[in-house]
Protein backbone atom coordinates (compact mmCIF):
# COMPACT_ATOMS: atom_id res chain seq x y z
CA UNK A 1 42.23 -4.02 -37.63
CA UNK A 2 45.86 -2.75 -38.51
CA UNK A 3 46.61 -4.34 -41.68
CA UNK A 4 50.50 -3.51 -42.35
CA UNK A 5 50.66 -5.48 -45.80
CA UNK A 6 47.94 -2.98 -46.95
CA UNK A 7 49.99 -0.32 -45.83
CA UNK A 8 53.14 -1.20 -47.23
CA UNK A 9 51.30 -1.54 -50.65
CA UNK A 10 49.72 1.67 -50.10
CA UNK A 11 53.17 3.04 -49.52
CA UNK A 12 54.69 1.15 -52.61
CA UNK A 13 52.30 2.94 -55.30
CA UNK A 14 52.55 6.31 -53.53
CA UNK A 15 56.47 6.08 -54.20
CA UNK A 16 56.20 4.61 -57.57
CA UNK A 17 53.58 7.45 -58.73
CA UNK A 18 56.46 9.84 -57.17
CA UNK A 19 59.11 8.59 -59.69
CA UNK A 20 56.94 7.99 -62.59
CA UNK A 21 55.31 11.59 -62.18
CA UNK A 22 58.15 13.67 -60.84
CA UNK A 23 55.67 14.55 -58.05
CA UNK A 24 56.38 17.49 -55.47
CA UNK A 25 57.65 16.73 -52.41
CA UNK A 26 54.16 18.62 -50.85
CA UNK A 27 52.30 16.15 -53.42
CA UNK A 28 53.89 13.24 -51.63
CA UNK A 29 53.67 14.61 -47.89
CA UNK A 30 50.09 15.26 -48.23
CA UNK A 31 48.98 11.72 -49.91
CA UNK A 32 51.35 10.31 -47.11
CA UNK A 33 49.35 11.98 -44.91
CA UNK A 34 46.37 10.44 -45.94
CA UNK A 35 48.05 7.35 -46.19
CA UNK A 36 49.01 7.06 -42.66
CA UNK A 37 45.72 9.07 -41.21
CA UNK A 38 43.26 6.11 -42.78
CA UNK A 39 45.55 3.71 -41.26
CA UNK A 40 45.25 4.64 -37.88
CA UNK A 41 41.27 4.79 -38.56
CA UNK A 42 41.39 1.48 -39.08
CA UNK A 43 42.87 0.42 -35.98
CA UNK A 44 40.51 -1.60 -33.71
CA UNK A 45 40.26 -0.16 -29.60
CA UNK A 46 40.22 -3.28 -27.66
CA UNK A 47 37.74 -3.81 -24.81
CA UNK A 48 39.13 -3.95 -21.46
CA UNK A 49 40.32 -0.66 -20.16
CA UNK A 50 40.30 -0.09 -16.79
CA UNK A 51 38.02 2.70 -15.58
CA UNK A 52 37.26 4.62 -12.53
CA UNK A 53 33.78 6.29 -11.84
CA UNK A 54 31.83 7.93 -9.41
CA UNK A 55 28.22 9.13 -9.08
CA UNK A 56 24.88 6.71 -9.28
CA UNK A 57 23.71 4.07 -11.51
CA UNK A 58 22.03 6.59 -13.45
CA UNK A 59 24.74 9.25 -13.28
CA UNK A 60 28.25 8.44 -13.78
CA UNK A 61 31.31 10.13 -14.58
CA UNK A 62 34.92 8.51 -15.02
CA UNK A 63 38.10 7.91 -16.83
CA UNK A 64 40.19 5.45 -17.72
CA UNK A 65 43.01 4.60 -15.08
CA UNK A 66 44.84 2.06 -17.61
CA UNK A 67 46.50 2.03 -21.21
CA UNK A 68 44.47 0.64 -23.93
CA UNK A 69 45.15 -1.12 -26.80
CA UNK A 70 45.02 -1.51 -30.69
CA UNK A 71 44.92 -4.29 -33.24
């Protein structure tokens, strides 16, 4: 589950450790990066899409035909 507190604490220490540090500015893209990438793993895909498929019982192939979402 998304957890924006966590990010914006995440965030918060990145910056700080920027003006403490004098980091580079490729220092603070890449740990943003990372930052922002292990966020979005930690999203949650919520059942529910809507699918189509075709074939047999024990054969099926498909896609979704709806918009999913996160939490």
């Amino acid at each position: 589950m998304l957890n924006q507190e966590s990010l914006k604490m995440q965030l918060n220490g990145l910056l700080q450790d920027c003006v403490k540090n004098e980091r580079t500015h490729d220092y603070f893209a890449g740990e943003l990066a990372e930052i922002i990438t292990n966020y979005i793993k930690t999203a949650t895909v919520n059942a529910g899409i809507p699918v189509a498929t075709t074939g047999t019982a024990a054969s099926q192939t498909g896609a979704t035909t709806g918009t999913g979402t996160l939490s």
